[in-house]
C-alpha atoms as a PDB file:
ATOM      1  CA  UNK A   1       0.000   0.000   0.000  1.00  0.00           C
ATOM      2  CA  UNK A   2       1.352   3.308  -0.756  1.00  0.00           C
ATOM      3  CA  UNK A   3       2.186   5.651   1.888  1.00  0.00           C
ATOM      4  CA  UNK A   4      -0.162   8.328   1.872  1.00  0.00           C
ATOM      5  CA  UNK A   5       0.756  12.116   0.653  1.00  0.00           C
ATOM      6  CA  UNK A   6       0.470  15.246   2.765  1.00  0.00           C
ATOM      7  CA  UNK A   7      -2.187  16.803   0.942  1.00  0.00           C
ATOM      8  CA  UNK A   8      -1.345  20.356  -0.886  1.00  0.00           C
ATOM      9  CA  UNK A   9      -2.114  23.719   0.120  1.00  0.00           C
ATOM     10  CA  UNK A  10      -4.959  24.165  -2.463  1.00  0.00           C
ATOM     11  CA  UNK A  11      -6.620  21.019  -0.966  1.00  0.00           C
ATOM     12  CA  UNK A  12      -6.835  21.853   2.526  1.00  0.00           C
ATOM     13  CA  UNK A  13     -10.062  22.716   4.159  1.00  0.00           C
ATOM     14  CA  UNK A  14     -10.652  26.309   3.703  1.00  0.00           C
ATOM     15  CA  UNK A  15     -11.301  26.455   7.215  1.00  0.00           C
ATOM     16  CA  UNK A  16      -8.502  25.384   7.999  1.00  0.00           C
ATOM     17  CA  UNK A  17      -6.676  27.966   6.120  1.00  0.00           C
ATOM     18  CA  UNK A  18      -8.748  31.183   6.246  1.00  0.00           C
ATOM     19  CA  UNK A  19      -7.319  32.227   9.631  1.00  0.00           C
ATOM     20  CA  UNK A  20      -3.882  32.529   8.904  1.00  0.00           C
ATOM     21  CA  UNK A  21      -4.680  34.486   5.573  1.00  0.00           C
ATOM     22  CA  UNK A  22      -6.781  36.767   7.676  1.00  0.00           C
ATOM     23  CA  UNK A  23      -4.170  37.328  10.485  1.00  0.00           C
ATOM     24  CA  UNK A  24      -1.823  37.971   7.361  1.00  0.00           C
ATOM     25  CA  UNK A  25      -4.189  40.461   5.775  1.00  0.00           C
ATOM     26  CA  UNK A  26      -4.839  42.015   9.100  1.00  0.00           C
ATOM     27  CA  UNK A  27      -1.070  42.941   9.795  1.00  0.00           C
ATOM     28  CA  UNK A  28      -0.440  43.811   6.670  1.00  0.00           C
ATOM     29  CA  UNK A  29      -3.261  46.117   6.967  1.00  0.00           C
ATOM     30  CA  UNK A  30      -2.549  47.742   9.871  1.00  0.00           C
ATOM     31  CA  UNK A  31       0.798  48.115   9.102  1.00  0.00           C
ATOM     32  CA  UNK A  32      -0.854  50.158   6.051  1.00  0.00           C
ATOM     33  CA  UNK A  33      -2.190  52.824   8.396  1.00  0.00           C
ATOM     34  CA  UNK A  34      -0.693  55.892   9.105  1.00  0.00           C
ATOM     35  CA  UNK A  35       0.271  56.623  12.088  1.00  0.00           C
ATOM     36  CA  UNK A  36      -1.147  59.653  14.696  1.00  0.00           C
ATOM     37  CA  UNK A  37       0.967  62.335  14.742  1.00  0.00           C
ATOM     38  CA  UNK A  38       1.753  63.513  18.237  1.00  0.00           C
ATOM     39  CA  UNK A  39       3.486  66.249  20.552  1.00  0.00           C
ATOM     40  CA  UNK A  40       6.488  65.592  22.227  1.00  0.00           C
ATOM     41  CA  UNK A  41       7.685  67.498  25.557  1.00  0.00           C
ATOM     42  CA  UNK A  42      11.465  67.304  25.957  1.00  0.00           C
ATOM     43  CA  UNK A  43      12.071  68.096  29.406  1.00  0.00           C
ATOM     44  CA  UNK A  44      14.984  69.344  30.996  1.00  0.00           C
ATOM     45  CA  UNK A  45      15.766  66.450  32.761  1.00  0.00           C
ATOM     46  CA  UNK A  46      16.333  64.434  29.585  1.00  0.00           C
ATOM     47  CA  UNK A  47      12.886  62.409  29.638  1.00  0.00           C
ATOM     48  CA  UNK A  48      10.427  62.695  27.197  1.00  0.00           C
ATOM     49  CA  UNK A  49       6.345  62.622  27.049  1.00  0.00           C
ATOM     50  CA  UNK A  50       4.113  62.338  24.280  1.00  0.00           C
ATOM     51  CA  UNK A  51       1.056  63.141  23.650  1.00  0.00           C
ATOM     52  CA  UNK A  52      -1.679  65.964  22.328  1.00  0.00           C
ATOM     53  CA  UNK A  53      -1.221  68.988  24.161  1.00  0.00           C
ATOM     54  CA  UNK A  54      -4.528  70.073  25.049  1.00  0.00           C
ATOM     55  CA  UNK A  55      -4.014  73.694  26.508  1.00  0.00           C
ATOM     56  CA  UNK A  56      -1.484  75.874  28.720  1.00  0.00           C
ATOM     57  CA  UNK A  57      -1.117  78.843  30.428  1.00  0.00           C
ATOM     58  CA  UNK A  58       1.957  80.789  32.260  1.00  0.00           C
ATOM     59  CA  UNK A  59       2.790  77.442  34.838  1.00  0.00           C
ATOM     60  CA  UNK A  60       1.374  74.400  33.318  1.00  0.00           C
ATOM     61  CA  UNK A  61       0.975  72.375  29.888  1.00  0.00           C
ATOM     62  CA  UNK A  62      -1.795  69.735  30.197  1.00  0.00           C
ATOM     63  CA  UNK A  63      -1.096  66.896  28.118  1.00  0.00           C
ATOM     64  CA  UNK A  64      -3.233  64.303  26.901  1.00  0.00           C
ATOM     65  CA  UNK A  65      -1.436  60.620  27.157  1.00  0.00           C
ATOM     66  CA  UNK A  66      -2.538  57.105  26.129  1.00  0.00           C
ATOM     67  CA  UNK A  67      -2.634  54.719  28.848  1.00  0.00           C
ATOM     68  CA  UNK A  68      -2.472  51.433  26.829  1.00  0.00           C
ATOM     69  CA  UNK A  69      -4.112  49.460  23.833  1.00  0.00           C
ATOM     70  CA  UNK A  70      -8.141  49.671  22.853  1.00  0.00           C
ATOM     71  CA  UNK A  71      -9.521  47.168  24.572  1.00  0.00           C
ATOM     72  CA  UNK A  72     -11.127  45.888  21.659  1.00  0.00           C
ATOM     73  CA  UNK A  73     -10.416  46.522  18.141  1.00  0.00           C
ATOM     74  CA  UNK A  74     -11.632  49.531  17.001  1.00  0.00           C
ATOM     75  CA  UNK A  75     -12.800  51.410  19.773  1.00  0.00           C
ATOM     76  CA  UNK A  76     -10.791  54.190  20.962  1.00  0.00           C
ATOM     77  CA  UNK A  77      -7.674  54.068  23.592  1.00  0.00           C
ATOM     78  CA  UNK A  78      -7.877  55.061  27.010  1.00  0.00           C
ATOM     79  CA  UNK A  79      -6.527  58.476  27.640  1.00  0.00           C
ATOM     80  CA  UNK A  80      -5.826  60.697  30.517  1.00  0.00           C
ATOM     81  CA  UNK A  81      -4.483  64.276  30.710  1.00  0.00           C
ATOM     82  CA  UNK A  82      -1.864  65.642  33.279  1.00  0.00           C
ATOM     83  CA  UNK A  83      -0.199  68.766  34.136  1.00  0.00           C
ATOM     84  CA  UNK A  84       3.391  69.316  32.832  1.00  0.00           C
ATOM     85  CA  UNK A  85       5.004  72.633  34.239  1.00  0.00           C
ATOM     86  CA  UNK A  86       6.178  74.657  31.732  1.00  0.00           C
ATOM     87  CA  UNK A  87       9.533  75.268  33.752  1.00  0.00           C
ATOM     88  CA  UNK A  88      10.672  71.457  33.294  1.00  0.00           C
ATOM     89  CA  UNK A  89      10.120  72.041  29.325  1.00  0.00           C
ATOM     90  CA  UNK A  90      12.811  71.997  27.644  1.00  0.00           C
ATOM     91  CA  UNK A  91      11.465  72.081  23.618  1.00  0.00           C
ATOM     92  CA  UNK A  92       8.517  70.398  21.964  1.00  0.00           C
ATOM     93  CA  UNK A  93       8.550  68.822  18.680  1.00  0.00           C
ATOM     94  CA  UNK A  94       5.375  69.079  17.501  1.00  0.00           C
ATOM     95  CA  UNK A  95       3.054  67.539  15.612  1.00  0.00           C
ATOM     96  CA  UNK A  96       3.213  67.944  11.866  1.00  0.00           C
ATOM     97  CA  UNK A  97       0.274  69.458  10.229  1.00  0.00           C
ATOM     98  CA  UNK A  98       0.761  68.777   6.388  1.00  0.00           C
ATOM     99  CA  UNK A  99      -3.037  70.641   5.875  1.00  0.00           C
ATOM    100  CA  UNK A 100      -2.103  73.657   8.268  1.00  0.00           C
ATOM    101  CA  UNK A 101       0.715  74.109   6.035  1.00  0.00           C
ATOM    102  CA  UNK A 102      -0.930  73.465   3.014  1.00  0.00           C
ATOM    103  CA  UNK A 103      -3.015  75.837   3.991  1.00  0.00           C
ATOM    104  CA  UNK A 104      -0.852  78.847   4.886  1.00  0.00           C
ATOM    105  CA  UNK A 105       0.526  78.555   1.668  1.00  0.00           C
ATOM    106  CA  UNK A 106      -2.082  79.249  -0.467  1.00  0.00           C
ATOM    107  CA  UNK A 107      -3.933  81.748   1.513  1.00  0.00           C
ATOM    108  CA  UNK A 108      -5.200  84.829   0.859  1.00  0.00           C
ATOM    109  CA  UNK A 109      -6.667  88.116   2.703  1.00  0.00           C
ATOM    110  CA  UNK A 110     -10.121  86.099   2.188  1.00  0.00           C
ATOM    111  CA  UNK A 111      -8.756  83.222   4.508  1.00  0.00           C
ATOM    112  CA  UNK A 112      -7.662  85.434   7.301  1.00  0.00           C
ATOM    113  CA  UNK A 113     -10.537  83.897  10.000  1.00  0.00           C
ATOM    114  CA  UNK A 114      -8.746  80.485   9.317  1.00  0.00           C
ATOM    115  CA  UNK A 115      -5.301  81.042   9.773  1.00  0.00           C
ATOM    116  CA  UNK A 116      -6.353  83.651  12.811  1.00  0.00           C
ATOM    117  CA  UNK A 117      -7.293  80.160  14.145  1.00  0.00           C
ATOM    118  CA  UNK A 118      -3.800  78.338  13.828  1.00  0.00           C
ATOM    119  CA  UNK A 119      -2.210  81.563  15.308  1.00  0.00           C
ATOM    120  CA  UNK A 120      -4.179  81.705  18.550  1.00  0.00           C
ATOM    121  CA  UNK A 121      -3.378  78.218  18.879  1.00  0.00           C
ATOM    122  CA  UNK A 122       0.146  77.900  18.987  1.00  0.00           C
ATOM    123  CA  UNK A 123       1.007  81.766  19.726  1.00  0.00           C
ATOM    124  CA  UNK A 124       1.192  80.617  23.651  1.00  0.00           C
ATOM    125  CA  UNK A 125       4.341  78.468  21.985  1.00  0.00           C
ATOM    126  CA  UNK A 126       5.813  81.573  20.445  1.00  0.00           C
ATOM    127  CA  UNK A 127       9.112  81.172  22.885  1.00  0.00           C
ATOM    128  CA  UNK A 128       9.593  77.792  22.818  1.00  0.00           C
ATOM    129  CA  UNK A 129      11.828  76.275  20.439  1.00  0.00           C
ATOM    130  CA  UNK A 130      10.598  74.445  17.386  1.00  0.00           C
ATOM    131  CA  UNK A 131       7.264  76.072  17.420  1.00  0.00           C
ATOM    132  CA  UNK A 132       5.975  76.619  13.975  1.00  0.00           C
ATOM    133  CA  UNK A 133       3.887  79.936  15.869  1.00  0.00           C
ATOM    134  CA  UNK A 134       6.488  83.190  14.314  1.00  0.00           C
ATOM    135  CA  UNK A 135       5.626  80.940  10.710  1.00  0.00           C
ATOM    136  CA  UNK A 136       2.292  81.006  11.309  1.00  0.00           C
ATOM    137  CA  UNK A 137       1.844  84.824  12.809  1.00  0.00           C
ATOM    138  CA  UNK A 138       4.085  86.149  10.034  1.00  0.00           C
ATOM    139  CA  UNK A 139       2.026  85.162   7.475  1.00  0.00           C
ATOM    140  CA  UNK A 140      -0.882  85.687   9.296  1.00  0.00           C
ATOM    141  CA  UNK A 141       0.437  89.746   9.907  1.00  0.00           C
ATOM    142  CA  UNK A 142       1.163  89.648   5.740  1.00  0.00           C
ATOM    143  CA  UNK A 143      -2.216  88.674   4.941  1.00  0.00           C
ATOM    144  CA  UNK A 144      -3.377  91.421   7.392  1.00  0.00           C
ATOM    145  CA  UNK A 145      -1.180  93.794   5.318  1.00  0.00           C
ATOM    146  CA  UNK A 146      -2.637  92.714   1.911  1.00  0.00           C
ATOM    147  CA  UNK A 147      -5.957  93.297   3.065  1.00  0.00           C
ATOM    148  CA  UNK A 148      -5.284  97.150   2.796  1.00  0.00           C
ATOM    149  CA  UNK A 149      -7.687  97.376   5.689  1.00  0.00           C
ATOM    150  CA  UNK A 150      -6.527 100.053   7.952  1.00  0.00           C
ATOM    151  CA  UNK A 151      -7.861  98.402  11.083  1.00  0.00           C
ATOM    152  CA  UNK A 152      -5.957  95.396   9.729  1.00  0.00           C
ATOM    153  CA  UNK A 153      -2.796  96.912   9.224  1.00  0.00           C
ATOM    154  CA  UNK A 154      -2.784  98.552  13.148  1.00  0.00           C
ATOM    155  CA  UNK A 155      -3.000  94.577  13.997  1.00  0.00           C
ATOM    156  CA  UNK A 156      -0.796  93.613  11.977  1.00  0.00           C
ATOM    157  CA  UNK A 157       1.794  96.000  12.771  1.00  0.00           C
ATOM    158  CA  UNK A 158       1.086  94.682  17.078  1.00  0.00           C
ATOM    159  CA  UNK A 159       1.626  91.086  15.517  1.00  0.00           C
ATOM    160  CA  UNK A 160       4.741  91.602  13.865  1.00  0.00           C
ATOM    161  CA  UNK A 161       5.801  93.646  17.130  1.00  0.00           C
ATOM    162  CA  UNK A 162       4.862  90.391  18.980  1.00  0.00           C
ATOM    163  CA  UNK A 163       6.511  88.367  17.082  1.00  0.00           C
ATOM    164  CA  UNK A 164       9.797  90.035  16.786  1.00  0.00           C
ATOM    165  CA  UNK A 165       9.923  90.582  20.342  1.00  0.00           C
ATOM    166  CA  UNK A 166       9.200  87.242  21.474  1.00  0.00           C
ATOM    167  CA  UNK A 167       9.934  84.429  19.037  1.00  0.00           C
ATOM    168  CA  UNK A 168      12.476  81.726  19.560  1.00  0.00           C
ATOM    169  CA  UNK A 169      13.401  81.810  15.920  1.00  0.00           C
ATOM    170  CA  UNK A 170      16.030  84.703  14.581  1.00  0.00           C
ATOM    171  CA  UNK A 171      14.638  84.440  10.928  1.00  0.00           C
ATOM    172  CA  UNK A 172      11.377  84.444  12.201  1.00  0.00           C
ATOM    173  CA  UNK A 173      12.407  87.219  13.779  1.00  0.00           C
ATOM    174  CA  UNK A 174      13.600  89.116  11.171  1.00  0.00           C
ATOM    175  CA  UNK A 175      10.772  88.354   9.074  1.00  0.00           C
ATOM    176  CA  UNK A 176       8.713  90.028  11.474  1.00  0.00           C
ATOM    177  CA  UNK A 177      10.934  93.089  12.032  1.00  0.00           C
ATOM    178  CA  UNK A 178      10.629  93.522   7.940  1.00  0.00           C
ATOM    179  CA  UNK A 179       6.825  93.058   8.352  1.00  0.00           C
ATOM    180  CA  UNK A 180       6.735  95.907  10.845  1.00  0.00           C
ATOM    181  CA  UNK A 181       8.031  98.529   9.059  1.00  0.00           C
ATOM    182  CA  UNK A 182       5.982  97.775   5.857  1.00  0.00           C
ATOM    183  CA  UNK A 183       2.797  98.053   8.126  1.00  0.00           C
ATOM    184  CA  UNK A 184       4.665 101.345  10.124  1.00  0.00           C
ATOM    185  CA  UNK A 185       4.851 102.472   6.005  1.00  0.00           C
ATOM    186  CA  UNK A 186       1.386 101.722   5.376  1.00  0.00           C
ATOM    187  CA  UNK A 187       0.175 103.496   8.447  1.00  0.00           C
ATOM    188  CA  UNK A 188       1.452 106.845   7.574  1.00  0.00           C
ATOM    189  CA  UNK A 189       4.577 106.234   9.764  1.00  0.00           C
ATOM    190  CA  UNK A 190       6.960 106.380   7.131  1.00  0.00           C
ATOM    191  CA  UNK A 191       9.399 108.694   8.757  1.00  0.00           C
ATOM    192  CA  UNK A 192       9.906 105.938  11.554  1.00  0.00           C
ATOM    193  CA  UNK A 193       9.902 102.995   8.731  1.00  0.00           C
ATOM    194  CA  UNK A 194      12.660 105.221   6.688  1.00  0.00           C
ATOM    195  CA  UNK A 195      14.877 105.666   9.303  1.00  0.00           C
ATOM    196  CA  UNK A 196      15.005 101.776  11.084  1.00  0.00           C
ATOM    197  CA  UNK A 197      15.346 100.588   7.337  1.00  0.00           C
ATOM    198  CA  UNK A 198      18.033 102.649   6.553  1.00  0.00           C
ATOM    199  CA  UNK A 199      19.787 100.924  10.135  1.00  0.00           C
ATOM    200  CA  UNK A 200      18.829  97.590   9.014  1.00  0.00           C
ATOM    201  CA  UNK A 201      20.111  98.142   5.474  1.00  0.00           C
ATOM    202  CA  UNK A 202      23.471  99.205   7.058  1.00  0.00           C
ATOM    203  CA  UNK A 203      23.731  96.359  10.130  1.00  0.00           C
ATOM    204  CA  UNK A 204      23.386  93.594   7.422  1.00  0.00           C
ATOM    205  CA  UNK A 205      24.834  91.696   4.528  1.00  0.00           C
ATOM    206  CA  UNK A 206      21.471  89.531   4.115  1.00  0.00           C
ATOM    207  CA  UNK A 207      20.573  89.347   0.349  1.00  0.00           C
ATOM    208  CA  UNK A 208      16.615  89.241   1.427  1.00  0.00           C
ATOM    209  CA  UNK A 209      16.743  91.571   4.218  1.00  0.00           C
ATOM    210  CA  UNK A 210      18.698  94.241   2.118  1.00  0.00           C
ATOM    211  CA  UNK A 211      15.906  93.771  -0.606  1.00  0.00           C
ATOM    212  CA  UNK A 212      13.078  94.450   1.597  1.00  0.00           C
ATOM    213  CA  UNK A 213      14.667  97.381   3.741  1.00  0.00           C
ATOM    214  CA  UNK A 214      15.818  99.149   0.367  1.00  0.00           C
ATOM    215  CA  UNK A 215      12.257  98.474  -0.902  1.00  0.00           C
ATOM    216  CA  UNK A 216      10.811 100.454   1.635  1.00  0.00           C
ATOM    217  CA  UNK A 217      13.181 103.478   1.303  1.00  0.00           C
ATOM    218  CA  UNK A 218      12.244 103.153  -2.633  1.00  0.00           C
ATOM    219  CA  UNK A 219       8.268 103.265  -1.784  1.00  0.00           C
ATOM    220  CA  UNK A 220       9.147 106.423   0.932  1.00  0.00           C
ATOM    221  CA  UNK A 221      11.401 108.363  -2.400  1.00  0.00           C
ATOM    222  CA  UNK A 222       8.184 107.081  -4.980  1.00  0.00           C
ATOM    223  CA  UNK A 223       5.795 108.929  -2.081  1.00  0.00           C
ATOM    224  CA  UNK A 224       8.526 111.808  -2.030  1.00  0.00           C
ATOM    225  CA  UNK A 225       8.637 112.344  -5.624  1.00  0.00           C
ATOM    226  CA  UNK A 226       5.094 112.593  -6.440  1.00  0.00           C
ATOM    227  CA  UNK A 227       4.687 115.320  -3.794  1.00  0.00           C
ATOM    228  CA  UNK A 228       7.403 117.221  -4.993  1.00  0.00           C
ATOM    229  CA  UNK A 229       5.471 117.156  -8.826  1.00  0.00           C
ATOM    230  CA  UNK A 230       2.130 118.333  -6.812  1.00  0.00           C
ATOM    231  CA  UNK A 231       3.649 120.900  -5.565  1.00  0.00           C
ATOM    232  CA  UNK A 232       6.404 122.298  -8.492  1.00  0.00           C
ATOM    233  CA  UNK A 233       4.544 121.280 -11.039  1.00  0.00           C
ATOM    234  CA  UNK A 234       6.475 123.902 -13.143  1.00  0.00           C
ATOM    235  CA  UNK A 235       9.811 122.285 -12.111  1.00  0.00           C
ATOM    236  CA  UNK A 236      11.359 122.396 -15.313  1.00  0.00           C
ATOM    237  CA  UNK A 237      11.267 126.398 -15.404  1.00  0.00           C
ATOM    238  CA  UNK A 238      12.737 126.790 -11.682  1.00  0.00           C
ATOM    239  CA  UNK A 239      16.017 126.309 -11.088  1.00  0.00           C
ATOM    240  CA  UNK A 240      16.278 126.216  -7.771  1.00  0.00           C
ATOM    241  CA  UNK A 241      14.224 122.895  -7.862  1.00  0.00           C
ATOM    242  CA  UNK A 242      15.493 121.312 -10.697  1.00  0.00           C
ATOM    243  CA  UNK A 243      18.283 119.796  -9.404  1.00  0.00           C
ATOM    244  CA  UNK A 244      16.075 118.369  -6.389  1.00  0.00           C
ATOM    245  CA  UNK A 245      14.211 116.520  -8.855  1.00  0.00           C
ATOM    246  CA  UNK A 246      16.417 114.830 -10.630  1.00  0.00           C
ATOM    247  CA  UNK A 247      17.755 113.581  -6.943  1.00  0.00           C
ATOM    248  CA  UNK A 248      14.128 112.305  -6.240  1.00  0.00           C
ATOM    249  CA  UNK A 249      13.652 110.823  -9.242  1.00  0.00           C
ATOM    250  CA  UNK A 250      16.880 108.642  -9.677  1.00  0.00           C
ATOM    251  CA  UNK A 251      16.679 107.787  -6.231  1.00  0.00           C
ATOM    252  CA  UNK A 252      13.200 106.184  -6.265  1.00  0.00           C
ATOM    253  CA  UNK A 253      15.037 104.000  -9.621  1.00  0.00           C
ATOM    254  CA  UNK A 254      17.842 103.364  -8.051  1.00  0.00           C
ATOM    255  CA  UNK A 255      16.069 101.632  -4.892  1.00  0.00           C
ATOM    256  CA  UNK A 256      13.701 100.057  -7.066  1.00  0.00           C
ATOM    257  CA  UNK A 257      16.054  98.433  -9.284  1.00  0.00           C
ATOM    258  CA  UNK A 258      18.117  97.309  -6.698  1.00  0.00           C
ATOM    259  CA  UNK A 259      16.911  93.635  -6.439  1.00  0.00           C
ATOM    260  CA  UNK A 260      16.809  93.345 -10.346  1.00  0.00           C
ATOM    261  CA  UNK A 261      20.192  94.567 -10.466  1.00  0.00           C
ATOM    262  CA  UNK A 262      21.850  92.625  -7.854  1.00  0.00           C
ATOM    263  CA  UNK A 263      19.615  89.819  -7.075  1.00  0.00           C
ATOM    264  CA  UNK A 264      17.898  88.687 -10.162  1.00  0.00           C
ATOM    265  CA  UNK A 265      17.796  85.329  -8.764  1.00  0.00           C
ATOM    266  CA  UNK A 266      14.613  86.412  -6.797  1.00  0.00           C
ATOM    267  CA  UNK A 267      12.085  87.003  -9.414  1.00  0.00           C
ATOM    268  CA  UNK A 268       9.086  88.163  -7.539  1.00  0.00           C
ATOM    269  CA  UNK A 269      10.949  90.621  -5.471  1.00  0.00           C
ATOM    270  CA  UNK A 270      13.108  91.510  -9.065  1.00  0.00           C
ATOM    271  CA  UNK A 271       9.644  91.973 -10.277  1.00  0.00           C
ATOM    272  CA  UNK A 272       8.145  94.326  -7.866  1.00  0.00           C
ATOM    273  CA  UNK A 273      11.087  96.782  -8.189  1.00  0.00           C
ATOM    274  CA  UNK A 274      10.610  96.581 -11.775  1.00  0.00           C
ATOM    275  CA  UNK A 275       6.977  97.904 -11.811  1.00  0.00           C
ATOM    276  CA  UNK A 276       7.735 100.289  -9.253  1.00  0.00           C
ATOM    277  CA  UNK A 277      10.150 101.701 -11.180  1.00  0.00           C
ATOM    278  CA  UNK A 278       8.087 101.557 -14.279  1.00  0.00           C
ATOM    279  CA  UNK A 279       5.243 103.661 -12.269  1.00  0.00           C
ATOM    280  CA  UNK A 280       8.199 106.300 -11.782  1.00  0.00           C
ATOM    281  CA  UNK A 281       9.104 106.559 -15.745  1.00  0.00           C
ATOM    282  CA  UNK A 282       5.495 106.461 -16.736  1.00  0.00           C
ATOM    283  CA  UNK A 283       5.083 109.957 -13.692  1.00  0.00           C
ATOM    284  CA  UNK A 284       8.451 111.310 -15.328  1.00  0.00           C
ATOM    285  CA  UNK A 285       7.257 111.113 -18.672  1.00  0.00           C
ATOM    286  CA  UNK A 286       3.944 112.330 -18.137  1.00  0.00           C
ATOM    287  CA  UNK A 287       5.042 115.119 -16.116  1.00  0.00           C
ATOM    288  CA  UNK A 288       7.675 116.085 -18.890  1.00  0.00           C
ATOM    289  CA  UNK A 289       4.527 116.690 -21.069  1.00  0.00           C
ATOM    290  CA  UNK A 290       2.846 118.419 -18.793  1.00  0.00           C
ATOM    291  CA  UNK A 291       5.504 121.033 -18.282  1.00  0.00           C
ATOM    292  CA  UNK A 292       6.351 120.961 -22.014  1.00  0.00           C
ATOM    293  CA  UNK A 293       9.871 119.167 -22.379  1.00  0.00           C
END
């Protein structure tokens, strides 16, 4: 009698083969799943916790923690929340937010409510290392800018104040100090704006920072140049003016052109001077006409 074969894979009993395919299928699926971003507290002591950081105020940071597995599958895991003082902090890493960044991104004036949100949210972070808050409140105080709202522009000027007072981050820092004195600009402080650019053009070597601080003296000679017109509009005929003119004029182009000249590799900014300084041509020529040269 022959000895009998171990029977194949394909002709065992289904039943008897179903569970390990669906314990299979089950890690691989889980494995599949992304997994929940969290908050971590680096404390000073070198120890960790992670969590969701639910709220804090000037002593403590309450943290949410999970205490274990579901105890079945799908329902949610046991949590509890303690109090961390903020003294024993050392940084946080925090949580990624791919749609909070998406999100700053592509905003505009219109989305201002939203991203107001994500600023009061993190701004008690402001200090602490890591914390995307100066990202968030800078473009938060630009958006505030483009508005043109004056009411806007006051707040945005405090938030850029904030900001550069308080952050943990020196470029977020600076990006807020450049903020300010477009909104001290745009709220009729342009003597003050002038006069800190003019410091910050001459305490840096900065590629972006010079491009933004000579912007601003370019939009103060534009505003300078167009009052001298309104008031000599008969320049061309007085010579005790001319020359004053001619000083406004190439002035305003000179600070305009400055990015295209020397940093072309930034096109936007390179692009802004440009039509800045086109707006000064297109006032020279016109007034030319006017006065008959």
């Amino acid at each position: 009698r022959p000895p009998c074969r171990p029977k194949s894979a394909a002709q065992q009993p289904p039943s008897k083969i179903l569970p390990t395919q669906l314990l299979l299928f089950l890690l691989l699926f889980s494995s599949a799943l992304p997994a929940i971003s969290q908050d971590t507290l680096n404390l000073k002591s070198g120890d960790s916790r992670t969590g969701t950081i639910l709220s804090a105020d000037d002593t403590n940071i309450r943290l949410q923690i999970k205490l274990g597995d579901p105890p079945t599958p799908g329902a949610p895991a046991p949590t509890a929340s303690t109090n961390i003082p903020r003294a024993d902090v050392e940084s946080i890493d925090f949580a990624p937010d791919p749609a909070r960044d998406e999100k700053l991104r592509t905003a505009t004036p219109a989305n201002i409510g939203e991203i107001e949100v994500h600023w009061n949210k993190h701004r008690p972070w402001l200090a602490f290392p890591r914390s995307p808050a100066g990202k968030i409140g800078n473009r938060l105080g630009n958006l505030l800018l483009d508005s043109k709202d004056p009411a806007k522009t006051a707040r945005a000027l405090e938030l850029f104040g904030e900001i550069e007072s308080n952050s943990w981050d020196p470029a977020d820092k600076t990006e807020a100090r450049q903020g300010r004195l477009r909104a001290m600009l745009a709220s009729g402080r342009a003597a003050e704006a002038v006069e800190e650019a003019n410091k910050l053009a001459a305490e840096t070597e900065d590629p972006e920072i010079l491009i933004d601080a000579n912007f601003i003296m370019a939009q103060d000679a534009d505003n300078k140049f167009r009052a001298f017109l309104a008031e000599n509009p008969r320049w061309d005929i007085d010579p005790f003016v001319i020359d004053e003119r001619h000083t406004l004029n190439n002035r305003a182009l000179q600070l305009y052109l400055y990015p295209s000249l020397f940093h072309g590799s930034d096109p936007e900014k390179a692009a802004r001077g440009l039509w800045g300084a086109v707006g000064i041509y297109q006032l020279s020529v016109k007034n030319a006409r006017e006065a008959g040269n």
